[in-house]
C-alpha atoms as a PDB file:
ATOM      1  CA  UNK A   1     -27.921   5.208  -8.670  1.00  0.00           C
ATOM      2  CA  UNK A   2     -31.143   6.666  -9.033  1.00  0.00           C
ATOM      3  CA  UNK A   3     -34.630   4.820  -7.221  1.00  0.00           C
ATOM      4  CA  UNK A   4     -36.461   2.806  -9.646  1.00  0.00           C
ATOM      5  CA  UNK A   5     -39.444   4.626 -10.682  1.00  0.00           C
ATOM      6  CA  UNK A   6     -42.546   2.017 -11.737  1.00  0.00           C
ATOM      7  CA  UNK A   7     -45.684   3.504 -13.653  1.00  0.00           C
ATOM      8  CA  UNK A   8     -49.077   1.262 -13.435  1.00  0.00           C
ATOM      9  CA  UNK A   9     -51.412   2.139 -15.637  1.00  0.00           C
ATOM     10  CA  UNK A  10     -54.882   0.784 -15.308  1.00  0.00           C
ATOM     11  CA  UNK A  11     -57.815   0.173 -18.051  1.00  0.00           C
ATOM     12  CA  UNK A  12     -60.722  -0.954 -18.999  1.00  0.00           C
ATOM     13  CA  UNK A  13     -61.679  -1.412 -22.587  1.00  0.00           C
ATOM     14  CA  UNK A  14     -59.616   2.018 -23.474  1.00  0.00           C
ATOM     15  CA  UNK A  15     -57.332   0.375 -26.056  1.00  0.00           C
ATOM     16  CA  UNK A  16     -56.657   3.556 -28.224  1.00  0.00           C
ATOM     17  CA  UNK A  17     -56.155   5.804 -24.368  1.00  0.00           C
ATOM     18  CA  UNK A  18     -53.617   3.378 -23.658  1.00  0.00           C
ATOM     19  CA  UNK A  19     -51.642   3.194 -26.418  1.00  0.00           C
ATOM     20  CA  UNK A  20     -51.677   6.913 -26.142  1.00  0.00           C
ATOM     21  CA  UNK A  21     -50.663   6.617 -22.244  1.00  0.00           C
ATOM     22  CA  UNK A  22     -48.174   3.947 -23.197  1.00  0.00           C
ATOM     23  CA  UNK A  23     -46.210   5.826 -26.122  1.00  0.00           C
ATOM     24  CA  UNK A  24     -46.065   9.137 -23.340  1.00  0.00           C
ATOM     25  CA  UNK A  25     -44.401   7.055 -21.203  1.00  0.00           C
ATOM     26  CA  UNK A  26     -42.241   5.670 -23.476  1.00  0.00           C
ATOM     27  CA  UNK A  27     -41.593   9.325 -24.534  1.00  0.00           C
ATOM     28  CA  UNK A  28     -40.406  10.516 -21.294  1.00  0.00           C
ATOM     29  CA  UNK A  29     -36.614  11.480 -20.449  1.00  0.00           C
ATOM     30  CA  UNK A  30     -36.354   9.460 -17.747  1.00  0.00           C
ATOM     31  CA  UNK A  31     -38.180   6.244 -18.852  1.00  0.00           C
ATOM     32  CA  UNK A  32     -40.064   4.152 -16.160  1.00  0.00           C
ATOM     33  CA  UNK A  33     -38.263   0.875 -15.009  1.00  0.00           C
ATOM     34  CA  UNK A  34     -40.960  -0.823 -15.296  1.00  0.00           C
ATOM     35  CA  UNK A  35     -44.400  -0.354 -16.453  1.00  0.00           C
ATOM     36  CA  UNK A  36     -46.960  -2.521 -14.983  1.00  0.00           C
ATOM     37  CA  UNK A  37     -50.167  -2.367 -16.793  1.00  0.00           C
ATOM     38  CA  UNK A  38     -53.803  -3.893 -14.734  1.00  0.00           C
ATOM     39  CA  UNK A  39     -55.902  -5.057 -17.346  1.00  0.00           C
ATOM     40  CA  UNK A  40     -59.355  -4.808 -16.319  1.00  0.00           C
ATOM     41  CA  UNK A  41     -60.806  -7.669 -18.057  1.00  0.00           C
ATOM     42  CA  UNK A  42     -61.275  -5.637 -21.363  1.00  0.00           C
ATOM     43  CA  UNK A  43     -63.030  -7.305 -24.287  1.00  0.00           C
ATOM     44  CA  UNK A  44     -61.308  -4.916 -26.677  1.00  0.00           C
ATOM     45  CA  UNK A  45     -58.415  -6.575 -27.569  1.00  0.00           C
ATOM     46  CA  UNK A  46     -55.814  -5.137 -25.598  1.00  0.00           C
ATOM     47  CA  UNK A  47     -54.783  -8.005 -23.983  1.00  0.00           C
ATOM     48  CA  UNK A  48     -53.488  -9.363 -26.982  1.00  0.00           C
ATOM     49  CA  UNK A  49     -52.553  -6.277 -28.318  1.00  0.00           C
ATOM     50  CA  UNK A  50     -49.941  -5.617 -25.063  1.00  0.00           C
ATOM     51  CA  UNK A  51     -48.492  -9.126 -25.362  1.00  0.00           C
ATOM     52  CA  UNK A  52     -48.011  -8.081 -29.235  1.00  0.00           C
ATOM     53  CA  UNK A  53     -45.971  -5.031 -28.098  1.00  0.00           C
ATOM     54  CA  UNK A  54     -44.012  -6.365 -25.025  1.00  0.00           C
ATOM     55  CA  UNK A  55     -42.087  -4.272 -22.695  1.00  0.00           C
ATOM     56  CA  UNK A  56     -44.559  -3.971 -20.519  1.00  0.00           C
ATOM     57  CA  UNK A  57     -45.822  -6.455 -17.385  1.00  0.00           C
ATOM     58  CA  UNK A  58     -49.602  -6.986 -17.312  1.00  0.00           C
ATOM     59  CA  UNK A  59     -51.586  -8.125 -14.664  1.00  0.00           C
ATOM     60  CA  UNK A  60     -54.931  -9.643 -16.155  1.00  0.00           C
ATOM     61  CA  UNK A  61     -57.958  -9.779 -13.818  1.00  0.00           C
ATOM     62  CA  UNK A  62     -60.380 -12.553 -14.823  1.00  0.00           C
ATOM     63  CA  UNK A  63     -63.366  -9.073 -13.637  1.00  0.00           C
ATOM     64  CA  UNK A  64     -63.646  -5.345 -13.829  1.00  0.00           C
ATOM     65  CA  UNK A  65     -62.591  -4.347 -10.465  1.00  0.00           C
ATOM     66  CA  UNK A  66     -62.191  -0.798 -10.984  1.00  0.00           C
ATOM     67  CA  UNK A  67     -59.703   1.725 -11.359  1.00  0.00           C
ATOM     68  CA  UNK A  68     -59.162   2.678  -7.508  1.00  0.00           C
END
């Protein structure tokens, strides 16, 4: 059996990159495990709009602590 292969994707108010980001992953032959996604603290709505989509983890910081 294969290693699990994770993808985590960080953003910041970049709702339409990420959905972007998101469908290329989904896209991919070999589709991630898991996709953990670090939410930034955006005010854009993509909080909500990841919890509308599922299959995806997110990990919500209460501040913008960069992407590094």
């Amino acid at each position: 059996m294969p290693e699990p292969v994770w993808a985590v994707v960080v953003t910041h108010n970049r709702r339409a990159l990420l959905e972007q980001c998101l469908a290329a992953l989904d896209a991919q032959t070999r589709r991630p495990d898991r996709i953990l996604v670090v939410d930034n603290a955006s005010t854009d709505g993509t909080f909500a709009w990841l919890a509308a989509r599922g299959g995806v983890e997110v990990l919500a910081l209460p501040e913008n602590r960069g992407g590094a």
